[in-house]
Protein backbone atom coordinates (compact mmCIF):
# COMPACT_ATOMS: atom_id res chain seq x y z
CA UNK A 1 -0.93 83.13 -21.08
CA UNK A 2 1.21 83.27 -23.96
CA UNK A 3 2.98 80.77 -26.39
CA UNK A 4 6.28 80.36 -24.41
CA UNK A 5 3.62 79.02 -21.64
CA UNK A 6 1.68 76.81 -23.37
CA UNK A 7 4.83 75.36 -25.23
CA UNK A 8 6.41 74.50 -21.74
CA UNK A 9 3.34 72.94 -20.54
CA UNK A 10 3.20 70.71 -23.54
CA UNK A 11 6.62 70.10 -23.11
CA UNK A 12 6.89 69.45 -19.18
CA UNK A 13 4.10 67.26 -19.50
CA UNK A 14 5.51 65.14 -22.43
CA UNK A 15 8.33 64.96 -20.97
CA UNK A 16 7.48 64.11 -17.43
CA UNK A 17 5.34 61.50 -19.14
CA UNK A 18 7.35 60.40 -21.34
CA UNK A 19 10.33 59.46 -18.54
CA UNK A 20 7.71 57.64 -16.75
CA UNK A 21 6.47 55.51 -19.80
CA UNK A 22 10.31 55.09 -20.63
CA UNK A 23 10.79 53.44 -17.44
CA UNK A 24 8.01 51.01 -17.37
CA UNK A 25 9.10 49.78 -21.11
CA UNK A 26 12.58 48.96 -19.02
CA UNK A 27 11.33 47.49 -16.66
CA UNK A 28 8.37 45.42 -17.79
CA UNK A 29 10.73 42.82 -19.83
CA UNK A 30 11.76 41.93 -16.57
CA UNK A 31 8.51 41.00 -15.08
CA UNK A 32 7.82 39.02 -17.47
CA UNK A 33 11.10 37.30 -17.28
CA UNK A 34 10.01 36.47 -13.89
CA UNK A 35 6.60 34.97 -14.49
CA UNK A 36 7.63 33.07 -18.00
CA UNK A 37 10.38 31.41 -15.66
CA UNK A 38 7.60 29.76 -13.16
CA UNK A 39 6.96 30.66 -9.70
CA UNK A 40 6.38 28.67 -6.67
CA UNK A 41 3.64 29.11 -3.99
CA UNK A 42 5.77 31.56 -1.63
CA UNK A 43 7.00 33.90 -4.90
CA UNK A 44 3.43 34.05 -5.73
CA UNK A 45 2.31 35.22 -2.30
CA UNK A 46 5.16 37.80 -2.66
CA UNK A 47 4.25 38.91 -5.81
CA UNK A 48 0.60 39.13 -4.64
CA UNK A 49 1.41 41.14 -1.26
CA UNK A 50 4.43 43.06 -3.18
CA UNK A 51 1.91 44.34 -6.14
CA UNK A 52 -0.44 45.41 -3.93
CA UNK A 53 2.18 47.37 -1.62
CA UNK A 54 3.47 48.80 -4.71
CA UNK A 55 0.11 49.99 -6.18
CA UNK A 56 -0.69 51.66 -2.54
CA UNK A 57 2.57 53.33 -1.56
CA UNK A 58 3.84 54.37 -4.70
CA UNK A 59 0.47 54.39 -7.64
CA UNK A 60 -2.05 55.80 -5.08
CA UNK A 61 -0.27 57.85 -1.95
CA UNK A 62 3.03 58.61 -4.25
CA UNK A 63 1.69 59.84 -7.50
CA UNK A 64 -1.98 59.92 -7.37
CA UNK A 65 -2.32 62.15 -3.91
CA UNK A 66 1.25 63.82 -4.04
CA UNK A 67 3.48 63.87 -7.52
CA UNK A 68 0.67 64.26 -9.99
CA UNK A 69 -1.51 67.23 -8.48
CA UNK A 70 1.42 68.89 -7.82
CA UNK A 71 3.42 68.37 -11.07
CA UNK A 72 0.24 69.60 -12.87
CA UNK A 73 -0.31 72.74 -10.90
CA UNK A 74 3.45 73.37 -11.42
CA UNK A 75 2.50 72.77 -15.70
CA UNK A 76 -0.47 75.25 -14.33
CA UNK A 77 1.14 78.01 -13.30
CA UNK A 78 4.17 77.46 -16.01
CA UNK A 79 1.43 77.97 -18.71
CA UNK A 80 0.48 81.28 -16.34
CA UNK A 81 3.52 82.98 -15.79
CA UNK A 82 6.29 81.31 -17.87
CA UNK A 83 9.91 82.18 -17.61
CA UNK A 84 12.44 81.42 -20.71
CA UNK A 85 14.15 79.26 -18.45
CA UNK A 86 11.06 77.43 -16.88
CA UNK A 87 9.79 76.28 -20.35
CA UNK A 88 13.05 75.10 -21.70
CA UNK A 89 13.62 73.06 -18.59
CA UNK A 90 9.90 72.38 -17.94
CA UNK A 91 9.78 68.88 -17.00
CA UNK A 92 12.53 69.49 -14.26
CA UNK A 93 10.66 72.62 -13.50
CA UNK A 94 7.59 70.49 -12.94
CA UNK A 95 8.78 68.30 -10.80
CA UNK A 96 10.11 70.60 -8.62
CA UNK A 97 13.59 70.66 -9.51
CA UNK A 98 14.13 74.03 -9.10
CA UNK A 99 12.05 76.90 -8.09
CA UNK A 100 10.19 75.13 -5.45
CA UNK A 101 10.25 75.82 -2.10
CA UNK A 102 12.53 73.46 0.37
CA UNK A 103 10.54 70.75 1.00
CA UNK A 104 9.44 70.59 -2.97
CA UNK A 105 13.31 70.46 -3.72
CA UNK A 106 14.06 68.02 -0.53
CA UNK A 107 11.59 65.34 -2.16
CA UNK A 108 12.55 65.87 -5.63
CA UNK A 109 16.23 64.90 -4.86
CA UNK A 110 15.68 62.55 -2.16
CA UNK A 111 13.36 60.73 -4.35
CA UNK A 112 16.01 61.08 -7.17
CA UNK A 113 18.84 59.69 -4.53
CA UNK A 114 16.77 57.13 -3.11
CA UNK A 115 15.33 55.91 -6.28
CA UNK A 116 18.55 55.34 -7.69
CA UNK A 117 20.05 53.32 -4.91
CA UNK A 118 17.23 51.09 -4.96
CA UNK A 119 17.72 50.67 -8.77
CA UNK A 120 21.69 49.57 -8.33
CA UNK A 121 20.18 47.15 -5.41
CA UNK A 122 17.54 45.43 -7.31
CA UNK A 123 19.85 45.25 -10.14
CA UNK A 124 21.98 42.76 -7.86
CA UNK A 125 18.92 40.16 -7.02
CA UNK A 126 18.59 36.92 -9.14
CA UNK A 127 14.77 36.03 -10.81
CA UNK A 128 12.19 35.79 -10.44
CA UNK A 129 12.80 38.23 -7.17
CA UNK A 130 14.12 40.65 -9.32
CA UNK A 131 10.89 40.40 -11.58
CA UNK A 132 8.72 40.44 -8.22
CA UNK A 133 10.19 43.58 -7.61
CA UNK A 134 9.32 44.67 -11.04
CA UNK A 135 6.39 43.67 -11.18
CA UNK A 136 5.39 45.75 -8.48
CA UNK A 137 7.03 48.99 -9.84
CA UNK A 138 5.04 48.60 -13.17
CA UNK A 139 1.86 48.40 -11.26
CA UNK A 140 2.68 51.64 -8.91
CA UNK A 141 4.49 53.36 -12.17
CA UNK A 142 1.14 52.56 -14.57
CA UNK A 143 -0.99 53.71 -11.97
CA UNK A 144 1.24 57.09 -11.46
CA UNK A 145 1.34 57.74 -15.59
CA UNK A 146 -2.77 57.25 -15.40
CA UNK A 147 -3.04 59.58 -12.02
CA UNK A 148 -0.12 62.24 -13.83
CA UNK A 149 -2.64 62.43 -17.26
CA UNK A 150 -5.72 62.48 -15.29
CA UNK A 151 -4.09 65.71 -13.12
CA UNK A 152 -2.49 67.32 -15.82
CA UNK A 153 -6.00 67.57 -17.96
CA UNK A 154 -7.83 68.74 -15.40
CA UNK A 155 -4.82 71.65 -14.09
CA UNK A 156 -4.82 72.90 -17.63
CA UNK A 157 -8.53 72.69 -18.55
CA UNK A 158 -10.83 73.89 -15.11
CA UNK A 159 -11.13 77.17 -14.09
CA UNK A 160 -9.65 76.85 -10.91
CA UNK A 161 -7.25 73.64 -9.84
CA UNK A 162 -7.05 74.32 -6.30
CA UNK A 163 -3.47 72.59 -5.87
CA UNK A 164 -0.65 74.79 -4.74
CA UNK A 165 2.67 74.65 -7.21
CA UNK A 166 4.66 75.04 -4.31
CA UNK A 167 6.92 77.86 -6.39
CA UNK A 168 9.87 79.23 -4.19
């Protein structure tokens, strides 16, 4: 372990992080927008069933079983065998933009595509749905920036992680 290492797992992390926090400070405005506005009975049954969708699918089988372990053993073994090229580009590196094997690289950019397309969609409903929607994606995005911290202290601090990087 050396200093390029430990700079590129600072700077993965912060910047994995740090796109995730950007995101919910986007998006929260309009969640609130939704819920200053008034909803009725059925948008508040939505909302209910949405944030709880949200905070299963995405917060707990999304990041807290899948993204985080395996963005932090990625920050792991970047702070173990760095690369000039891994540390510069270390939060793409950690979440498995490149040197990953297939399936690592297949979720990274179909997660990427799909994520976007559902941005430009949601972008095209009218509040408070839009809002509902948001709400929901705050939840499952606060829950994955907890679950990513949580996984990323204990990859860089135990002895042994256990969680593969999936490095191709």
């Amino acid at each position: 372990m050396n200093w390029t290492g430990r700079l590129g797992a600072i700077w993965g992390a912060a910047g994995v992080i740090g796109t995730i926090v950007y995101a919910l400070v986007r998006i929260l405005p309009k969640a609130v927008e939704a819920y200053e506005t008034g909803l009725d009975g059925l948008q508040w049954s939505v909302t209910i069933a949405f944030v709880f969708f949200m905070a299963y699918t995405e917060g707990y089988r999304g990041f807290q079983l899948r993204f985080s372990p395996r963005t932090a053993a990625r920050l792991r073994h970047l702070r173990e065998q760095p690369t000039a090229v891994r540390a510069v580009l270390a939060p793409f590196f950690a979440m498995g933009f490149f040197h990953a094997n297939r399936r690592t690289l297949a979720v990274a950019y179909g997660l990427t595509f799909g994520i976007t397309i559902l941005v430009v969609l949601v972008r095209l409903l009218e509040q408070p749905w839009r809002g509902i929607v948001a709400g929901g994606v705050v939840v499952g995005l606060t829950w994955g920036v907890v679950s990513l911290a949580a996984s990323i202290v204990a990859a860089l601090t135990r002895a042994d992680y256990g969680v593969s990087p999936e490095v191709g």
